[in-house]
N, C-alpha and C. Protein backbone atom coordinates (compact mmCIF):
# COMPACT_ATOMS: atom_id res chain seq x y z
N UNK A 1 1.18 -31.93 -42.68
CA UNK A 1 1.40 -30.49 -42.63
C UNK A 1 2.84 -30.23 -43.09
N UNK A 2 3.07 -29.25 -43.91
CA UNK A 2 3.85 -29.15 -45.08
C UNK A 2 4.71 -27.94 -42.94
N UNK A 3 6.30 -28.07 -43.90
CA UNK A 3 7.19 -27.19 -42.88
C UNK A 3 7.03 -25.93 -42.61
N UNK A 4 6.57 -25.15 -44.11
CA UNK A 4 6.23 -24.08 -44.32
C UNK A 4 4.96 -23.51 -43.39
N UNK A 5 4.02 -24.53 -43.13
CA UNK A 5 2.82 -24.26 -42.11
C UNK A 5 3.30 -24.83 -41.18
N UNK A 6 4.21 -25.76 -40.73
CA UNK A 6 4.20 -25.74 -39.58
C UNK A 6 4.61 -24.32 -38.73
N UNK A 7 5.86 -24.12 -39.49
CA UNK A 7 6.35 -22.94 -39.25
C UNK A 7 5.80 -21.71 -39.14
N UNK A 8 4.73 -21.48 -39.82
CA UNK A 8 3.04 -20.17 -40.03
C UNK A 8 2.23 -20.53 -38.32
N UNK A 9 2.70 -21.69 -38.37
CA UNK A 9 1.71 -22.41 -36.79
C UNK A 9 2.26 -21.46 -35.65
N UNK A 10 3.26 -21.98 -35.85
CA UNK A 10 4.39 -21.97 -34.63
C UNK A 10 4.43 -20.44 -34.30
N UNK A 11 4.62 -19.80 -35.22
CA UNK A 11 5.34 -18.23 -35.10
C UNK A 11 4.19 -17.08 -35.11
N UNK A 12 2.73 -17.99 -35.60
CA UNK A 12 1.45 -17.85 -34.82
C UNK A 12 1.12 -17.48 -33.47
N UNK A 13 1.20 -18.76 -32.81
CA UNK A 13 1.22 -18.99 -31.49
C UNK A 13 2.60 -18.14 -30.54
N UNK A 14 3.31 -17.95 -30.96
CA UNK A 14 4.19 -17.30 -30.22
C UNK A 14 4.29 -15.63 -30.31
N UNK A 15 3.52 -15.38 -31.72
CA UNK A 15 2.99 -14.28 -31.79
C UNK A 15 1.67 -13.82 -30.62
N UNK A 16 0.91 -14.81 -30.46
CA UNK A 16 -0.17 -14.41 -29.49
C UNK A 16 0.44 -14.63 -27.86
N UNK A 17 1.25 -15.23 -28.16
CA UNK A 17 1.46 -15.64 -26.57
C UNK A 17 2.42 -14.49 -26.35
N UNK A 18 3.49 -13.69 -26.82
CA UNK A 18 3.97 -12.82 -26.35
C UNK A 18 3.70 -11.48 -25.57
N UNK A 19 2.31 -11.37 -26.06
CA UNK A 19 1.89 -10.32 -25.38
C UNK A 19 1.17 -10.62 -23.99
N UNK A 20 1.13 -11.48 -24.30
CA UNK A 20 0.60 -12.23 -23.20
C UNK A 20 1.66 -12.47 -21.23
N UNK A 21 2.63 -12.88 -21.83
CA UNK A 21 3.70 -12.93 -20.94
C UNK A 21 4.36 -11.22 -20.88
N UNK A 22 4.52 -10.44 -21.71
CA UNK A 22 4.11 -9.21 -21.49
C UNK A 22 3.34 -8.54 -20.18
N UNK A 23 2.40 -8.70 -20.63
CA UNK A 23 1.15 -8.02 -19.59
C UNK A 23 1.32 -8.73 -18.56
N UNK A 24 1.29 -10.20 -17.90
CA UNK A 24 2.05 -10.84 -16.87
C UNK A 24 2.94 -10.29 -16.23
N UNK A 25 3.94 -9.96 -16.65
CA UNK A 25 5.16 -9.34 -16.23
C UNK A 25 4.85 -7.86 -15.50
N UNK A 26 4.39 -7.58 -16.48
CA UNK A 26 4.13 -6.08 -15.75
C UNK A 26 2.82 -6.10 -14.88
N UNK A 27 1.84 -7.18 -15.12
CA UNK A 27 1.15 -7.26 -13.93
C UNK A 27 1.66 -7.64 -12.24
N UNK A 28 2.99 -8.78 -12.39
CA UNK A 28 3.98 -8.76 -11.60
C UNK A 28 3.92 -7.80 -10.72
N UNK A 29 5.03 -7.28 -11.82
CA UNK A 29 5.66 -5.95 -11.41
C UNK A 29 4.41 -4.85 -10.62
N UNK A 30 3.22 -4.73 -10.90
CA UNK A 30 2.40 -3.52 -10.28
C UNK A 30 1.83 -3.88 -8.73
N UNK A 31 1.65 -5.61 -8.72
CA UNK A 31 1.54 -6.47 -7.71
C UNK A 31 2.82 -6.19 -7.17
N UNK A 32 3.96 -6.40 -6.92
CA UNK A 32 5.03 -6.26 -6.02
C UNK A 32 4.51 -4.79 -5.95
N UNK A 33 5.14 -3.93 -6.35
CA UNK A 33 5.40 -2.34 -5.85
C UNK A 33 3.89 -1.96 -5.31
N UNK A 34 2.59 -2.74 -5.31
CA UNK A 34 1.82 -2.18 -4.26
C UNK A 34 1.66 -3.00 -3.08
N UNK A 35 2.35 -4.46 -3.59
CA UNK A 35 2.62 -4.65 -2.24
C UNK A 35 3.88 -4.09 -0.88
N UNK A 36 4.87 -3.94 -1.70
CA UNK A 36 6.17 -2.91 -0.82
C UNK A 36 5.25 -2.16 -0.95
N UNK A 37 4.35 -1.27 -1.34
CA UNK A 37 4.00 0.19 -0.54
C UNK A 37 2.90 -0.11 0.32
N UNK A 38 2.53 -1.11 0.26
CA UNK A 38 1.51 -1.52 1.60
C UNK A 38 2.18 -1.56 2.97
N UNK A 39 3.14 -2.38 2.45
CA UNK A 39 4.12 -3.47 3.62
C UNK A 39 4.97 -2.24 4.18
N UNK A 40 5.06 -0.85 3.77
CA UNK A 40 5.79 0.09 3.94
C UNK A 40 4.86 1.16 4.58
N UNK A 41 3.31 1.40 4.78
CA UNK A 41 2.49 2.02 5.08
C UNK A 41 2.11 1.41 5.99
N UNK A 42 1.99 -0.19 6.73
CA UNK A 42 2.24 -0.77 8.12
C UNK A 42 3.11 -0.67 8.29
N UNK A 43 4.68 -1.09 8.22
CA UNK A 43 5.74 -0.45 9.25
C UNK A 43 5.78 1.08 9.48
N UNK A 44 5.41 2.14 8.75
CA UNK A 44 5.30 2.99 9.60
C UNK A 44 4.60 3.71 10.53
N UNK A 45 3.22 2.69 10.37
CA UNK A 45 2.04 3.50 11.60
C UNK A 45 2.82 2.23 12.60
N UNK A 46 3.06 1.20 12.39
CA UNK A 46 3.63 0.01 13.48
C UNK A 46 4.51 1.34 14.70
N UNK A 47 5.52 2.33 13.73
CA UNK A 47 6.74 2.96 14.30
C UNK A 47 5.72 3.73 14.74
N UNK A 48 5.14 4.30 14.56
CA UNK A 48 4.41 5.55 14.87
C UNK A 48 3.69 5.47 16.23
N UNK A 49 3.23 4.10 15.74
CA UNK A 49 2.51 4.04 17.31
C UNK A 49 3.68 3.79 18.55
N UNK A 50 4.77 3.13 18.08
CA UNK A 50 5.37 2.85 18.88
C UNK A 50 6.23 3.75 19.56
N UNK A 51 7.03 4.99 18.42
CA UNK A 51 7.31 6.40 19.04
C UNK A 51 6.44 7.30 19.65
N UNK A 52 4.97 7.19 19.56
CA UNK A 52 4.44 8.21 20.22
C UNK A 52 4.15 7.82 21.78
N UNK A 53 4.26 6.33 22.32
CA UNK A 53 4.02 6.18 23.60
C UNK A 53 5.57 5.59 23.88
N UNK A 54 6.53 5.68 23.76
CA UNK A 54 8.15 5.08 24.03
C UNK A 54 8.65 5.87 24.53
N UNK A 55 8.13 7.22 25.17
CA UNK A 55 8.72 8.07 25.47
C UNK A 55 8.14 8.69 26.63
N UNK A 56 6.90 7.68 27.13
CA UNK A 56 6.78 8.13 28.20
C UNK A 56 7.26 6.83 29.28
N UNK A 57 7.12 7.53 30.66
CA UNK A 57 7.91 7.10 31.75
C UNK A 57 7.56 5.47 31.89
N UNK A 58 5.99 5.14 31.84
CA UNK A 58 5.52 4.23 31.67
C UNK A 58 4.92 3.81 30.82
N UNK A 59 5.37 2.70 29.58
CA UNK A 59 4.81 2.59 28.45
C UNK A 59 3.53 2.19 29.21
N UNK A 60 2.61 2.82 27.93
CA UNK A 60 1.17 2.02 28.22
C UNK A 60 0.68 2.34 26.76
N UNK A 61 -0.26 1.56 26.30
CA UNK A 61 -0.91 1.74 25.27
C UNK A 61 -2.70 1.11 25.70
N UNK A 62 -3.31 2.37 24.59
CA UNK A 62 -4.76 2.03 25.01
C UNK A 62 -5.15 0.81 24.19
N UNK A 63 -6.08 0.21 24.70
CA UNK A 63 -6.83 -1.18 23.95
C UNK A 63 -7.18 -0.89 22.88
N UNK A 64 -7.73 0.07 22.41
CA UNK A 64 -8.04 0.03 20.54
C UNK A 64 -6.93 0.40 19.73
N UNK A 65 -5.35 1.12 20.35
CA UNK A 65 -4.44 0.85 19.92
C UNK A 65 -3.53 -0.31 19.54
N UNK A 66 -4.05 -1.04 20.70
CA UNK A 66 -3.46 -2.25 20.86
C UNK A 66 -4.25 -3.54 19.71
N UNK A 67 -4.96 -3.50 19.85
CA UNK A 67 -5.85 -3.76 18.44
C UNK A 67 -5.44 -3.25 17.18
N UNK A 68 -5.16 -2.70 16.93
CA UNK A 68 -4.68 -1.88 15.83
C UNK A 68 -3.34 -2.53 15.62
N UNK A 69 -2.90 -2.49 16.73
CA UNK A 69 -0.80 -3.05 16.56
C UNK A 69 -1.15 -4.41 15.96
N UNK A 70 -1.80 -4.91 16.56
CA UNK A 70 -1.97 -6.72 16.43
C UNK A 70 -2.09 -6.63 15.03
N UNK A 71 -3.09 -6.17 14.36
CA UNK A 71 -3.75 -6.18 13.24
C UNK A 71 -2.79 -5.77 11.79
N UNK A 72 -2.05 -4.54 12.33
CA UNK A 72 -1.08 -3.83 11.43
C UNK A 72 0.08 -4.82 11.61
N UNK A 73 0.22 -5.54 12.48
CA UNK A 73 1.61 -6.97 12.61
C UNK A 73 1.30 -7.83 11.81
N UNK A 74 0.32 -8.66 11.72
CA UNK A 74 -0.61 -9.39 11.27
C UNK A 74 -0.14 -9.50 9.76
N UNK A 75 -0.76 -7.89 9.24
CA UNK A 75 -0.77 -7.73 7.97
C UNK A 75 0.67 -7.63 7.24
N UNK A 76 1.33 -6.87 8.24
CA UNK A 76 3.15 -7.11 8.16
C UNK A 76 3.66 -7.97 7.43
N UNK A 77 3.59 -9.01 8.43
CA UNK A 77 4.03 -10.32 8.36
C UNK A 77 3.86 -10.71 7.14
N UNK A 78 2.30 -11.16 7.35
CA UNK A 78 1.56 -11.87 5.87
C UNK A 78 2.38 -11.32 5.00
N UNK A 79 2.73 -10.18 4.51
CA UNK A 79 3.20 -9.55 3.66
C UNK A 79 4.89 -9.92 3.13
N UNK A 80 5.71 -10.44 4.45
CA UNK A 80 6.83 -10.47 4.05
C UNK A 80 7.89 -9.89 4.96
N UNK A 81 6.92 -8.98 6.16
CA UNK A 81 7.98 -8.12 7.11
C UNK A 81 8.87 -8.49 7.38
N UNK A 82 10.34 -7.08 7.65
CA UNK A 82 11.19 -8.15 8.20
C UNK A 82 11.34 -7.97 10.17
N UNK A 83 12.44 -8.43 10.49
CA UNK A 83 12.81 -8.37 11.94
C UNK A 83 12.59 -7.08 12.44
N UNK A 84 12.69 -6.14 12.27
CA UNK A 84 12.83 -5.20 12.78
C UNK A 84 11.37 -4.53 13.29
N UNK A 85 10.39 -4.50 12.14
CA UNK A 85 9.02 -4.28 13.08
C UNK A 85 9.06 -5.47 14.23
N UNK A 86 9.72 -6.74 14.36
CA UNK A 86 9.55 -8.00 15.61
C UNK A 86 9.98 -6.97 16.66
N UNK A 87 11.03 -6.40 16.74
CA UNK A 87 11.49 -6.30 18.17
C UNK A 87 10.62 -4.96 18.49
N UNK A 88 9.84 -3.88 17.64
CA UNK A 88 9.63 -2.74 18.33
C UNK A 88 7.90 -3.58 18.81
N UNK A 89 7.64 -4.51 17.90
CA UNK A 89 6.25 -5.30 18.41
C UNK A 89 6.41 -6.04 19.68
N UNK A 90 7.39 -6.64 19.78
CA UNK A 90 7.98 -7.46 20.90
C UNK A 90 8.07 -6.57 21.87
N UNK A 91 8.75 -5.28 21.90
CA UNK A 91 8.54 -4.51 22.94
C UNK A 91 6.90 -3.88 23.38
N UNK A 92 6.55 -3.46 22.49
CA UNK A 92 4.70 -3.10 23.01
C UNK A 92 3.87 -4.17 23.42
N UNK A 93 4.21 -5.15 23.13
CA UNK A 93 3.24 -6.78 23.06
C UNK A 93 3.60 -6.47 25.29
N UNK A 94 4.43 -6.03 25.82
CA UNK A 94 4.80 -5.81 27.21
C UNK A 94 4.50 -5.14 27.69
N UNK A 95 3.92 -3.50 27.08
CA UNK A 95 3.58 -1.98 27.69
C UNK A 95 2.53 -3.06 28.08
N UNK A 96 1.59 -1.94 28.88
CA UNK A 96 0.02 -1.89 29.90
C UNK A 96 -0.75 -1.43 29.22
N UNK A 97 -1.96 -1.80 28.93
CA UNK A 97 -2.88 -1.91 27.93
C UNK A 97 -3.75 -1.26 29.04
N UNK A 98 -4.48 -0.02 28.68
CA UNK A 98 -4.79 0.63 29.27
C UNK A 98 -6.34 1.29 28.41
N UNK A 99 -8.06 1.28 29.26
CA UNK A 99 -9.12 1.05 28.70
C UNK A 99 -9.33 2.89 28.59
C-alpha cells in the first residue's frame, strides 16, 4: 500500500470516527445533567419531608413516609449524594414512625 492510500485510509477512518466521539460526548453530557437533575429532585422532597415534620414538638413521621425517605436516600446515594442529605436522614432515621 502506496503512502498516498495509506494516508486516504487513515484520514478515512478518522473521518468516521469523529462524529462518533462527538455524539459520545454530548451523550455524556445529557447523561450527567439528567442525572444532577434527578439527584437534585431527591434532595429536595428528602428536605421537604424533613421540613414539614421538624417543626413539630415531637418529630414523628408516618410509615409510608418513612418508606419513601428510605427509598429517596437510596436513590441519593446511588447517585452520588453528598453529606448533607446524611445528617437531615440521620436525623429522621430517629423521629417515631407512626401507622
Amino acid at each position: 500500500m502506496s503512502n498516498l492510500a495509506l494516508a486516504a485510509a487513515v484520514a478515512g477512518y478518522i473521518c468516521a470516527f469523529v462524529p462518533i466521539v462527538v455524539f459520545l460526548r454530548k451523550l455524556g453530557a445529557s447523561i450527567r445533567a439528567e442525572k444532577d437533575g434527578l439527584q437534585c429532585l431527591l434532595r429536595s422532597r428528602i428536605r421537604e419531608i424533613y421540613y414539614k415534620h421538624c417543626d413539630e414538638e415531637c418529630c414523628t413521621i408516618r410509615e409510608y413516609e418513612r418508606q419513601d425517605l428510605d427509598d429517596l436516600y437510596a436513590g441519593y446515594k446511588t447517585l452520588g449524594g453528598n453529606h448533607f442529605v446524611d445528617d437531615l436522614y440521620e436525623k429522621m432515621r430517629n423521629w417515631k414512625v407512626v401507622t
